[in-house]
Protein backbone atom coordinates (compact mmCIF):
# COMPACT_ATOMS: atom_id res chain seq x y z
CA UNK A 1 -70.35 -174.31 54.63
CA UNK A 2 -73.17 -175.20 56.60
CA UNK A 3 -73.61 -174.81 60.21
CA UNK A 4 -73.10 -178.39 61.41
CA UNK A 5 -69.60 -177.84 59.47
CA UNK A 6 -68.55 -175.02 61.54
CA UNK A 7 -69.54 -176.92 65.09
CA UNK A 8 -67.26 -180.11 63.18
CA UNK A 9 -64.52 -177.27 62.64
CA UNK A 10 -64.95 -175.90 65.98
CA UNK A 11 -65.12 -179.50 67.87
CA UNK A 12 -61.72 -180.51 66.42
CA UNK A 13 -59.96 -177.45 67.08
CA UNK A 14 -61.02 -177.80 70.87
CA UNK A 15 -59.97 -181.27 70.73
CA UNK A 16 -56.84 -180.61 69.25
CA UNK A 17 -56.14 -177.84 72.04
CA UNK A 18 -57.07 -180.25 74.37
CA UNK A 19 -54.84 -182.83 73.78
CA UNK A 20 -52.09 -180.27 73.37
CA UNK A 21 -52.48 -179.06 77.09
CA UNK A 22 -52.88 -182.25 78.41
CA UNK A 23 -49.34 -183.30 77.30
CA UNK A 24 -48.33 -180.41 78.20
CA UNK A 25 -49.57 -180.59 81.68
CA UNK A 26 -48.20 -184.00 81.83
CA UNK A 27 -45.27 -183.47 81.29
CA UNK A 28 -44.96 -180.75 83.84
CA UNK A 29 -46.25 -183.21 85.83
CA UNK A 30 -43.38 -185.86 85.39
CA UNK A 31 -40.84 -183.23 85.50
CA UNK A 32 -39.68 -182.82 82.17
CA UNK A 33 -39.78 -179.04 81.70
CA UNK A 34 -37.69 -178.47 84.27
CA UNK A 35 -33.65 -177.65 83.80
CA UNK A 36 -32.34 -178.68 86.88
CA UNK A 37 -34.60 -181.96 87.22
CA UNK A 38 -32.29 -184.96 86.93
CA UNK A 39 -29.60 -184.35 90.01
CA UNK A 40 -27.76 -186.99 88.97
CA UNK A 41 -26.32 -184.84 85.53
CA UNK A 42 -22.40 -184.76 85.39
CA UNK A 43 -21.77 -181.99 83.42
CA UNK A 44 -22.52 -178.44 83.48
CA UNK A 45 -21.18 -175.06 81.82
CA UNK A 46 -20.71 -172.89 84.39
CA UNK A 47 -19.69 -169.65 81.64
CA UNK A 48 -19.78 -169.21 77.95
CA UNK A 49 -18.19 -166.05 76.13
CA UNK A 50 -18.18 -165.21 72.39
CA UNK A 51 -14.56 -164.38 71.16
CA UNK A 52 -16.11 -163.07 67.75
CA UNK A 53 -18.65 -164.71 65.53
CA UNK A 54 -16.93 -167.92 64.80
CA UNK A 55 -15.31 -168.49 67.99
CA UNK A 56 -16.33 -169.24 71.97
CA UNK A 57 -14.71 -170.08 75.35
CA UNK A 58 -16.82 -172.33 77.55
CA UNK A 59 -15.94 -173.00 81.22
CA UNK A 60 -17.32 -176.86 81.55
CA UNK A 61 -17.61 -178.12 85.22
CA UNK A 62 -17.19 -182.14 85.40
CA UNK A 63 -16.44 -184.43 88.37
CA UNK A 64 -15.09 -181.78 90.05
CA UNK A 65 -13.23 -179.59 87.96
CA UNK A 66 -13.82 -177.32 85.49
CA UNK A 67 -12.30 -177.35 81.56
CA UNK A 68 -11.83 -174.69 79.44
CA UNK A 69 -12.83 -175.45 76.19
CA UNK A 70 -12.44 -172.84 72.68
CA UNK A 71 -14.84 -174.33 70.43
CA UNK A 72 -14.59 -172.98 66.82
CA UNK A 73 -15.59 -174.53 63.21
CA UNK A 74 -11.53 -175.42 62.67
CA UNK A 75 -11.39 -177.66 66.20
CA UNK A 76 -12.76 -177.67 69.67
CA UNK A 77 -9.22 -177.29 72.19
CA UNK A 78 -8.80 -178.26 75.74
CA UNK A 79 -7.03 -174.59 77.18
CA UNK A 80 -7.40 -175.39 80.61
CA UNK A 81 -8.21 -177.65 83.22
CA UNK A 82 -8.31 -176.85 87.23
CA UNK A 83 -10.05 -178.06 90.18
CA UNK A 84 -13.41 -176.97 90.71
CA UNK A 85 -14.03 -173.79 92.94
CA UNK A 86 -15.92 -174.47 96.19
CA UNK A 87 -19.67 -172.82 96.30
CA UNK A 88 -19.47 -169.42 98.39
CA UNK A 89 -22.43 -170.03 101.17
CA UNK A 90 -23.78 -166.72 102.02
């Protein structure tokens, strides 16, 4: 390879970098990267705890309450549902 092939090589590869920042910056911009962005979300698991390697409890706040769900590969099941704890302000 000659030299102008390397500064071809070398061009690219800075474009491509380029253009990979730049979306990423954008979207950091518009708010996608972060979690807790969209405030108006419904759901959220408050707890998750491995039983053993097939199973899980997951505590699942919605509208107000909170459902405990055991998901495993024979069924997800419902165990519990109660009303959702107020936030302790400290």
């Amino acid at each position: 390879m000659e030299w102008i092939d390397w500064l071809k090589a070398l061009f690219a590869l800075i474009a491509t970098l380029a253009l990979i920042l730049g979306a990423a910056y954008g979207a950091r911009r518009l708010g996608m990267l972060r979690p807790g962005a969209n405030p108006a979300r419904r759901l959220k698991i408050s707890e998750s705890m491995m039983l053993d390697p097939r199973r899980r409890l997951v505590i699942v706040a919605c509208d107000g309450r909170e459902h405990v769900l055991l998901l495993s590969p024979a069924g997800d099941l419902v165990v519990g549902t109660v009303d959702a704890k107020a936030e302790a302000s400290t």
